[in-house]
Structures are given as C-alpha cells and as structure tokens.
PDB file of N, CA and C in Angstrom:
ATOM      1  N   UNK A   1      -5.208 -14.549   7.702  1.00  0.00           N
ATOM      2  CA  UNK A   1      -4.383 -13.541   7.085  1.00  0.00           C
ATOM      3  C   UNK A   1      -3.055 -14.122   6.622  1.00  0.00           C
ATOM      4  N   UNK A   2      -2.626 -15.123   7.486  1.00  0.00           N
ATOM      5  CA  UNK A   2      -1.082 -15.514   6.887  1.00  0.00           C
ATOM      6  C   UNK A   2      -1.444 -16.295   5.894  1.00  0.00           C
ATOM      7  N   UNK A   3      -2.445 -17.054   5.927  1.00  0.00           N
ATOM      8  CA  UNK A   3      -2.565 -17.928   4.655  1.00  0.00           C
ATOM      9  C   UNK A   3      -2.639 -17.387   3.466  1.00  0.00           C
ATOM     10  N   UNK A   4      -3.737 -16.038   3.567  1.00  0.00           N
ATOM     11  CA  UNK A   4      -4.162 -14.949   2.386  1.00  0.00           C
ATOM     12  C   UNK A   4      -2.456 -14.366   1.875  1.00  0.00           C
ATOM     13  N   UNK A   5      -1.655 -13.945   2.746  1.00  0.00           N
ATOM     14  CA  UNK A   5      -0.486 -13.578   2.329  1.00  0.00           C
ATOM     15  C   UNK A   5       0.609 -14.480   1.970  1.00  0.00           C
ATOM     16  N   UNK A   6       0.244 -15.281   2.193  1.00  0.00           N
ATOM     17  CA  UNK A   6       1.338 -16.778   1.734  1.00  0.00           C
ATOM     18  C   UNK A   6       0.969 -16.951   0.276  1.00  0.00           C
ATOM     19  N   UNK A   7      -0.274 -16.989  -0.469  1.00  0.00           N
ATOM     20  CA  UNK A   7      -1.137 -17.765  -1.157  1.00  0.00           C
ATOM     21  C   UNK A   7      -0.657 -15.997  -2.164  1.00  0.00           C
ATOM     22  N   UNK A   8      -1.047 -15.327  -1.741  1.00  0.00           N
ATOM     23  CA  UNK A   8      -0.819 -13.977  -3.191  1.00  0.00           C
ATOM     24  C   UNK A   8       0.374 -12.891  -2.472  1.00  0.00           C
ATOM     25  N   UNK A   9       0.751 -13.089  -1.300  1.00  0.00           N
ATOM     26  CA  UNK A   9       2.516 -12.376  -1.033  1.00  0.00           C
ATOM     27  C   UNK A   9       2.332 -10.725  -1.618  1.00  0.00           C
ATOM     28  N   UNK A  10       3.165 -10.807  -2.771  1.00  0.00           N
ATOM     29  CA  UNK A  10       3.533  -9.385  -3.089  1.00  0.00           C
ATOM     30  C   UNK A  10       2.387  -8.495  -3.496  1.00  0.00           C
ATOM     31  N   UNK A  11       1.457  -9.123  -4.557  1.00  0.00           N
ATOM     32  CA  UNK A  11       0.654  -8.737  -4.991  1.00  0.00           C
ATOM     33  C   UNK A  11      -0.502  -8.211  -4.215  1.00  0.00           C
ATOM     34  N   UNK A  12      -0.765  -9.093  -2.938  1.00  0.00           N
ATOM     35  CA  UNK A  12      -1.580  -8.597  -1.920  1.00  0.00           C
ATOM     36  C   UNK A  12      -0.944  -7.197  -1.370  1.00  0.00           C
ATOM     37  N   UNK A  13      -0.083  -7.263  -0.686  1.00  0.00           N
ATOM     38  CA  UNK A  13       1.273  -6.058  -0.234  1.00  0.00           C
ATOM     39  C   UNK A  13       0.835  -4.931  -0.569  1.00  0.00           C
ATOM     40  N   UNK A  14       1.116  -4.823  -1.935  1.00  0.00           N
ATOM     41  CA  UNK A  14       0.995  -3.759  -2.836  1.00  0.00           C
ATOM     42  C   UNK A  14      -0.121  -3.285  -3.016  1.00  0.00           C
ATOM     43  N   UNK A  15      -0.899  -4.169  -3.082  1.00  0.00           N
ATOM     44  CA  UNK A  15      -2.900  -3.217  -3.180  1.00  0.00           C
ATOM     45  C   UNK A  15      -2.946  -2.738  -1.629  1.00  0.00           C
ATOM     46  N   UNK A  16      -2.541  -3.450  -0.609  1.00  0.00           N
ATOM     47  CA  UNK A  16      -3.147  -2.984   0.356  1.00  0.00           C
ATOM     48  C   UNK A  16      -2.118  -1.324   1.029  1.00  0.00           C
ATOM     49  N   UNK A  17      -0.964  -1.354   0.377  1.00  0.00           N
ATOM     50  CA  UNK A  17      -0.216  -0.278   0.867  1.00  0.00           C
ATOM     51  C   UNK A  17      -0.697   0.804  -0.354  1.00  0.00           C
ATOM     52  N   UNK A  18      -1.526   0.319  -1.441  1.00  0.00           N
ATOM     53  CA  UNK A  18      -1.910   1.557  -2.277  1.00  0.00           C
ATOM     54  C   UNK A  18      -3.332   1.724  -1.959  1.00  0.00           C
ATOM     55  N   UNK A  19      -3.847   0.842  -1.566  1.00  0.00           N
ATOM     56  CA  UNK A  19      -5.303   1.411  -0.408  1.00  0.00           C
ATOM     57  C   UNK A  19      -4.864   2.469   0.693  1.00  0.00           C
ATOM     58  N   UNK A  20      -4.232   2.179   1.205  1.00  0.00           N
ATOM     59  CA  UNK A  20      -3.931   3.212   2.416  1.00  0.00           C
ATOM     60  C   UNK A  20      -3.074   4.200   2.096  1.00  0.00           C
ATOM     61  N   UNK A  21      -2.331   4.320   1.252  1.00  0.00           N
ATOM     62  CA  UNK A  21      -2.026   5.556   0.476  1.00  0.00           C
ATOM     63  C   UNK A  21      -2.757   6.151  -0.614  1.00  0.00           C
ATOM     64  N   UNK A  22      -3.836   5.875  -1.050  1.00  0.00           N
ATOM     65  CA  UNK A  22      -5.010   6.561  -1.445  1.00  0.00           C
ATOM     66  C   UNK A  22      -5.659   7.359  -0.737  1.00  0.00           C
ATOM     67  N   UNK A  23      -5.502   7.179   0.678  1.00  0.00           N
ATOM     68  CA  UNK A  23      -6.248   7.858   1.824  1.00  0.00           C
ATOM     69  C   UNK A  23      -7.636   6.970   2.418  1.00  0.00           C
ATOM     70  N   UNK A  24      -7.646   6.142   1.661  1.00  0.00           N
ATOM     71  CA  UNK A  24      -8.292   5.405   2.363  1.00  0.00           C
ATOM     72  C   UNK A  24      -7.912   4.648   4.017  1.00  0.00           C
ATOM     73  N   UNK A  25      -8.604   4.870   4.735  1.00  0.00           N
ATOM     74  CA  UNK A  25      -7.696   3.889   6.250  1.00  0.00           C
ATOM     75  C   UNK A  25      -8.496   3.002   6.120  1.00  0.00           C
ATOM     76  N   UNK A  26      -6.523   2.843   6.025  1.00  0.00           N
ATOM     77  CA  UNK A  26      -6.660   0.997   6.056  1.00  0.00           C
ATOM     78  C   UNK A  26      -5.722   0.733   6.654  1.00  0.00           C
ATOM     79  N   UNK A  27      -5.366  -0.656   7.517  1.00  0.00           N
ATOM     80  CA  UNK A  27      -3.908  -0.755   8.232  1.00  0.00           C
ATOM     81  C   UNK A  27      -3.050  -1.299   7.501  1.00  0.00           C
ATOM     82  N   UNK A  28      -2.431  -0.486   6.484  1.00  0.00           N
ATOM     83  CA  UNK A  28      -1.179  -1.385   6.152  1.00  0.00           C
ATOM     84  C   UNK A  28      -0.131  -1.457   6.872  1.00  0.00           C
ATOM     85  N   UNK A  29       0.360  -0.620   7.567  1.00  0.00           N
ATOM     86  CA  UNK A  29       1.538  -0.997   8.540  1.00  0.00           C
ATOM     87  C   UNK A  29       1.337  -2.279   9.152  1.00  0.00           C
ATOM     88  N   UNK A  30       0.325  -2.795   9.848  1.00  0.00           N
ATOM     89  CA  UNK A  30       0.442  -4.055  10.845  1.00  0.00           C
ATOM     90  C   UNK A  30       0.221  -5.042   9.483  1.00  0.00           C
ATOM     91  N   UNK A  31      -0.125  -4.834   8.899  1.00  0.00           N
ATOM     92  CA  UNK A  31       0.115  -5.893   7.199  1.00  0.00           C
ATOM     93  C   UNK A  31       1.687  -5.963   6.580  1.00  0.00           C
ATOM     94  N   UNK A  32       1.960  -4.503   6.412  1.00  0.00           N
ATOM     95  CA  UNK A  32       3.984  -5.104   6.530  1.00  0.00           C
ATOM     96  C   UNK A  32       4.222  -5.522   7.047  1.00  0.00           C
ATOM     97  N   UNK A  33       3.954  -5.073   8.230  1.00  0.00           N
ATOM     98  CA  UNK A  33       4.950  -5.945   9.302  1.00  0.00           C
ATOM     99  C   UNK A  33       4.557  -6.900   9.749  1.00  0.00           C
ATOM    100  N   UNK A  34       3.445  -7.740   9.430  1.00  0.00           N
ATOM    101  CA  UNK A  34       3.068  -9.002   9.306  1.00  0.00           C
ATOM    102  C   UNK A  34       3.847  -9.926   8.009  1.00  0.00           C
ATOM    103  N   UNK A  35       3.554  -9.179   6.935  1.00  0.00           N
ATOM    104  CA  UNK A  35       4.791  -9.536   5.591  1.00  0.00           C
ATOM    105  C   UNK A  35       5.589  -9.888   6.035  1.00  0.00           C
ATOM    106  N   UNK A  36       6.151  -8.750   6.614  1.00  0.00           N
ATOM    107  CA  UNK A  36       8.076  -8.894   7.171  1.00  0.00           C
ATOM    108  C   UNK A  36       8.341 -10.170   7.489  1.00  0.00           C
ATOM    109  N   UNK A  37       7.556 -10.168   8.849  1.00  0.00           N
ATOM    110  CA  UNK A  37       7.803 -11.853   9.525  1.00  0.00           C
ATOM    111  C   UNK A  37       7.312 -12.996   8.436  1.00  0.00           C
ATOM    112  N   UNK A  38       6.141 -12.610   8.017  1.00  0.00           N
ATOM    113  CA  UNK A  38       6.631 -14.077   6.879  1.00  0.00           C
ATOM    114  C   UNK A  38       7.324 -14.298   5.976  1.00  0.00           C
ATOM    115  N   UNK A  39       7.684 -13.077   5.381  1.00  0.00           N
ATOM    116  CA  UNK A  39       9.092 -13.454   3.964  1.00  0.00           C
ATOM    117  C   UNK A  39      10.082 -13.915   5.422  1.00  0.00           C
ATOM    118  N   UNK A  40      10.368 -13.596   6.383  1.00  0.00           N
ATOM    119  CA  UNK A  40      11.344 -13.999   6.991  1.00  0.00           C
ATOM    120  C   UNK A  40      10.956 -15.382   7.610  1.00  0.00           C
ATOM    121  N   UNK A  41      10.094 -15.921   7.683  1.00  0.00           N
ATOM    122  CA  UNK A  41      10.028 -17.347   8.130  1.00  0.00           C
ATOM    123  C   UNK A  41       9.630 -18.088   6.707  1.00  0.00           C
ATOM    124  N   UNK A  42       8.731 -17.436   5.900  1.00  0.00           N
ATOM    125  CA  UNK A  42       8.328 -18.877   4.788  1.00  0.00           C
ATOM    126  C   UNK A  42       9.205 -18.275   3.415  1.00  0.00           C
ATOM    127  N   UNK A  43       9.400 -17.308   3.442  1.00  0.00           N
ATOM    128  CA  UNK A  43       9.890 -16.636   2.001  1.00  0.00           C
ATOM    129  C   UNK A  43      11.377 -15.477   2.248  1.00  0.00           C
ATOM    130  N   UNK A  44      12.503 -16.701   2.530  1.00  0.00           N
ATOM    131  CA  UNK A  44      13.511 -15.749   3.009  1.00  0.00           C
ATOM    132  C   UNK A  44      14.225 -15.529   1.849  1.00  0.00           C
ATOM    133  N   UNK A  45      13.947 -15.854   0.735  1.00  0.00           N
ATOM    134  CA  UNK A  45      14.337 -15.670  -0.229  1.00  0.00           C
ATOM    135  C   UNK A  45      14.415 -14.062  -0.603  1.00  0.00           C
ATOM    136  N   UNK A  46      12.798 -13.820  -0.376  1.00  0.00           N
ATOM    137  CA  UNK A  46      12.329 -12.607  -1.217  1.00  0.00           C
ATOM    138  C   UNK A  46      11.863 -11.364  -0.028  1.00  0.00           C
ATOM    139  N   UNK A  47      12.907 -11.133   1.072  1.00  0.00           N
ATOM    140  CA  UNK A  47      12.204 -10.186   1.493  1.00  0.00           C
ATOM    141  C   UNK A  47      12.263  -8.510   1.078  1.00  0.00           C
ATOM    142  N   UNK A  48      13.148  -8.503   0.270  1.00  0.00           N
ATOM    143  CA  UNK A  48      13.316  -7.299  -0.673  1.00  0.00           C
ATOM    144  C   UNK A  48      12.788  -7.250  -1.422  1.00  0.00           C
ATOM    145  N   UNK A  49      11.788  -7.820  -2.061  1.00  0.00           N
ATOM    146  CA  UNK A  49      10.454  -7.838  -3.103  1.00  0.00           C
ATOM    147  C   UNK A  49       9.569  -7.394  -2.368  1.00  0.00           C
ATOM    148  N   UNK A  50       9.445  -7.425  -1.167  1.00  0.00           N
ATOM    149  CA  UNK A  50       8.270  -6.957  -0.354  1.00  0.00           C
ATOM    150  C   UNK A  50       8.548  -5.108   0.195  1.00  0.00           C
ATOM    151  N   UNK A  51       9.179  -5.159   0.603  1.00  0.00           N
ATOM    152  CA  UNK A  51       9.777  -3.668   0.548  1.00  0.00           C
ATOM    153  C   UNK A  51       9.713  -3.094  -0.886  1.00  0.00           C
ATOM    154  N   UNK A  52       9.862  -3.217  -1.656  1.00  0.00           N
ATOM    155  CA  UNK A  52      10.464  -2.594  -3.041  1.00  0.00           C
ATOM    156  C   UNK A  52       9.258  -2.452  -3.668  1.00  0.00           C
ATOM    157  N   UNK A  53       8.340  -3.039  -3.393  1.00  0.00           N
ATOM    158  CA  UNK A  53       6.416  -3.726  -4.313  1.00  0.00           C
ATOM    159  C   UNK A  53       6.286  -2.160  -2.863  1.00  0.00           C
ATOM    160  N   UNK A  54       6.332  -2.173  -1.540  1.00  0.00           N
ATOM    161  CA  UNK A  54       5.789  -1.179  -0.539  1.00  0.00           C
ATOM    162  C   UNK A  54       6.051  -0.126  -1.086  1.00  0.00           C
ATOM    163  N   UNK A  55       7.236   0.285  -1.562  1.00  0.00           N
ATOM    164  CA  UNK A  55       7.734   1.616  -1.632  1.00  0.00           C
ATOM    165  C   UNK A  55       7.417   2.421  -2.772  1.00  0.00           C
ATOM    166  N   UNK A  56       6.956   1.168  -4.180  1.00  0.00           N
ATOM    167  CA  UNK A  56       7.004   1.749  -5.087  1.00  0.00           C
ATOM    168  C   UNK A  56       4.795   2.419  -5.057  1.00  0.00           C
ATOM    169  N   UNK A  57       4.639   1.396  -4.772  1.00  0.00           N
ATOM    170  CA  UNK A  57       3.120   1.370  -4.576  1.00  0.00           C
ATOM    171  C   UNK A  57       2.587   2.227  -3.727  1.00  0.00           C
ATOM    172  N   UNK A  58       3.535   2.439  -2.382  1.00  0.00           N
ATOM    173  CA  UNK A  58       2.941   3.806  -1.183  1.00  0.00           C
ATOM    174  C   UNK A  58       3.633   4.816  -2.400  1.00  0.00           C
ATOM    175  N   UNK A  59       4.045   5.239  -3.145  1.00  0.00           N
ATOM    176  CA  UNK A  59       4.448   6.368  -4.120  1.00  0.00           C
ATOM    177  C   UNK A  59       3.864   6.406  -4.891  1.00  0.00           C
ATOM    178  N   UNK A  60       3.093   5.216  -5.610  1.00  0.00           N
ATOM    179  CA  UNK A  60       1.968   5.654  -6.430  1.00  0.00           C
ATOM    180  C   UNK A  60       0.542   5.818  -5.918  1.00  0.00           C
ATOM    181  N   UNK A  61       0.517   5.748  -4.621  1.00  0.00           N
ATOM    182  CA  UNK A  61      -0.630   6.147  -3.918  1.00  0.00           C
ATOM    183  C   UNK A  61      -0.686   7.848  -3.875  1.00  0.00           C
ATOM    184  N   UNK A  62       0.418   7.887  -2.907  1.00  0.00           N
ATOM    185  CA  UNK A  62       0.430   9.113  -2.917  1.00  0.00           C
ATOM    186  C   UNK A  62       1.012  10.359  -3.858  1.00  0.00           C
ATOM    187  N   UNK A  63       1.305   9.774  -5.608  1.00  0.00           N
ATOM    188  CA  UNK A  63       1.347  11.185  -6.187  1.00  0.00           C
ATOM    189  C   UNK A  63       0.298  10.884  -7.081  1.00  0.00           C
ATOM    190  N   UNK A  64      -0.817   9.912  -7.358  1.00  0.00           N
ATOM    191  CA  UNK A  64      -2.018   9.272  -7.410  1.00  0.00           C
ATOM    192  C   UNK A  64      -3.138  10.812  -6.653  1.00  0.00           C
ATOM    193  N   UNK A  65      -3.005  10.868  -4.920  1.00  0.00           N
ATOM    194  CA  UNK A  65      -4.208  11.549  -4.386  1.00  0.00           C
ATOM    195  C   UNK A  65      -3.497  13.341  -4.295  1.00  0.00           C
ATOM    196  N   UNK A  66      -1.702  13.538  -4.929  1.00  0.00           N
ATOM    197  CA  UNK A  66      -2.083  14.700  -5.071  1.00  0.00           C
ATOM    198  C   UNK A  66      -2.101  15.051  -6.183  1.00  0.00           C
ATOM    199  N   UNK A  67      -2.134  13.930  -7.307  1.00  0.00           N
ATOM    200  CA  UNK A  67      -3.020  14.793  -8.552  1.00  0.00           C
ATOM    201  C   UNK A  67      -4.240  14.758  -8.654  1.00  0.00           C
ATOM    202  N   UNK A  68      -5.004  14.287  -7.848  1.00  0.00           N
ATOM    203  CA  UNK A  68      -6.129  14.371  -7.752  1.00  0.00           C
ATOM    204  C   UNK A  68      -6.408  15.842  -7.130  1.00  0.00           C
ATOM    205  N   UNK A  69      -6.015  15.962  -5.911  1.00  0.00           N
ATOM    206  CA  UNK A  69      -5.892  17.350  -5.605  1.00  0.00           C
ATOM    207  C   UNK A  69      -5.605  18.257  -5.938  1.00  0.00           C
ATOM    208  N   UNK A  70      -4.285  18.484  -6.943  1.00  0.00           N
ATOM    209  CA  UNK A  70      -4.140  19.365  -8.039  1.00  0.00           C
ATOM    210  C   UNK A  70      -4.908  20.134  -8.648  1.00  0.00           C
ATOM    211  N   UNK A  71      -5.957  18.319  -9.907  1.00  0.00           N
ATOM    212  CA  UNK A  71      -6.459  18.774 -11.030  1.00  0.00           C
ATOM    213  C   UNK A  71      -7.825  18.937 -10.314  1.00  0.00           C
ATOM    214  N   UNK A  72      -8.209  19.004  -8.951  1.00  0.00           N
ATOM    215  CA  UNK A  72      -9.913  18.929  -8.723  1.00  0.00           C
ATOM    216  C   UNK A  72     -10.123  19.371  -7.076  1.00  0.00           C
ATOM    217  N   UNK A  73      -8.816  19.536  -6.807  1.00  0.00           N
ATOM    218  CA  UNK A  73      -8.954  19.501  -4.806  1.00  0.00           C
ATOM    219  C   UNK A  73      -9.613  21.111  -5.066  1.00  0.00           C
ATOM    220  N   UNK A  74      -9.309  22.154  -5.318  1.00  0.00           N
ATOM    221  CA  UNK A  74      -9.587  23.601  -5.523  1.00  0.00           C
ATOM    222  C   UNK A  74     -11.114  23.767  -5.787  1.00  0.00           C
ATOM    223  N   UNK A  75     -11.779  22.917  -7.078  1.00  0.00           N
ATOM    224  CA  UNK A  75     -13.235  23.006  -7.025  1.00  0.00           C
ATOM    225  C   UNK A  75     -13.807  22.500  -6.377  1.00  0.00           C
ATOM    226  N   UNK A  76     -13.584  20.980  -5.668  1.00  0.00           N
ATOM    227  CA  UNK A  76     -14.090  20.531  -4.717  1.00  0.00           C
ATOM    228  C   UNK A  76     -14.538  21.053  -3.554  1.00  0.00           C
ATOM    229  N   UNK A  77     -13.418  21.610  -3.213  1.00  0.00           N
ATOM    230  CA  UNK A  77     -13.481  22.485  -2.028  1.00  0.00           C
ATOM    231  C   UNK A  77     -14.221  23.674  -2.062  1.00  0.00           C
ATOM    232  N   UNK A  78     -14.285  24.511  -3.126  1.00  0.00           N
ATOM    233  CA  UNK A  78     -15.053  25.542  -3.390  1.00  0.00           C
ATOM    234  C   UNK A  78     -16.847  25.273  -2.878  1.00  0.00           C
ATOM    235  N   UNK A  79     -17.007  23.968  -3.912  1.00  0.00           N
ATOM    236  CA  UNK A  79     -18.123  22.749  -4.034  1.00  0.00           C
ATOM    237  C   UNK A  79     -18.519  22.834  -2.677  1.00  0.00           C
ATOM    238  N   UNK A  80     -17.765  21.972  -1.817  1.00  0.00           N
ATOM    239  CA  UNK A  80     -18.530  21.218  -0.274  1.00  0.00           C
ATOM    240  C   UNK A  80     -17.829  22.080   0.566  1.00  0.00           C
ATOM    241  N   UNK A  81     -16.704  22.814   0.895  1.00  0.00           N
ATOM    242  CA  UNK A  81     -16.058  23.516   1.767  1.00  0.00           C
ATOM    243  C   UNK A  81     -16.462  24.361   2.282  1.00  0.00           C
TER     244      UNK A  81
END
C-alpha cells in the first residue's frame, strides 16, 4: 500500500475517497490517514494537496449520490421498496 501511494499519491487519494463517498464501503479513512503519514515522511512538501484532492472529491461523491437520489431515489424506491 505505501508503495501504491508513493508511486500515484494524490490521484490514488481521490478515487478512493470518491469510492467511499459514492456509498460504496470502502476504507478511506485508514487510507488518509495512511496518506497523512506519508506526505509527512516522503512528501512534506505536499501535504495540503492531499487534504484539498480529499475534500474536494468526498464533495463530489456526495452531491454525485444525492443527485442520484433526487433524479431516481423516489422511483426506485417505489420499484424495490
């Protein structure tokens, strides 16, 4: 895992905090905070790229699954509910 996050960093970050804000479970928390410690030991440069790629990406997760819910949660539910 540290190698996988050394080798693609932000870009990894960001899919995996918009996997789990899709609603999919997935652990991104123990993946930040695995981040954390490595921008802070190999990449102390950039640990505010890693936060900022989290925050923007857990926000497009989640107004991502409630327009989904919006434009389709109501028939769905009608559907299988």
């Amino acid at each position: 895992m540290q190698q996988f996050l050394i080798e693609y960093g932000v870009l990894a970050l960001g899919v995996f905090v918009l996997i789990d804000d899709l609603g999919i479970p997935f652990p991104s928390g123990t993946i930040l905070f695995g981040a954390a410690i490595l921008a802070r030991a190999h990449l102390a440069a950039f640990p505010w790229t890693f936060i900022v790629v989290a925050v923007i990406m857990a926000q497009l997760g989640n107004a991502t699954l409630f327009y989904w819910g919006r434009r389709g949660g109501r028939n769905w539910l009608k559907k299988h509910g």
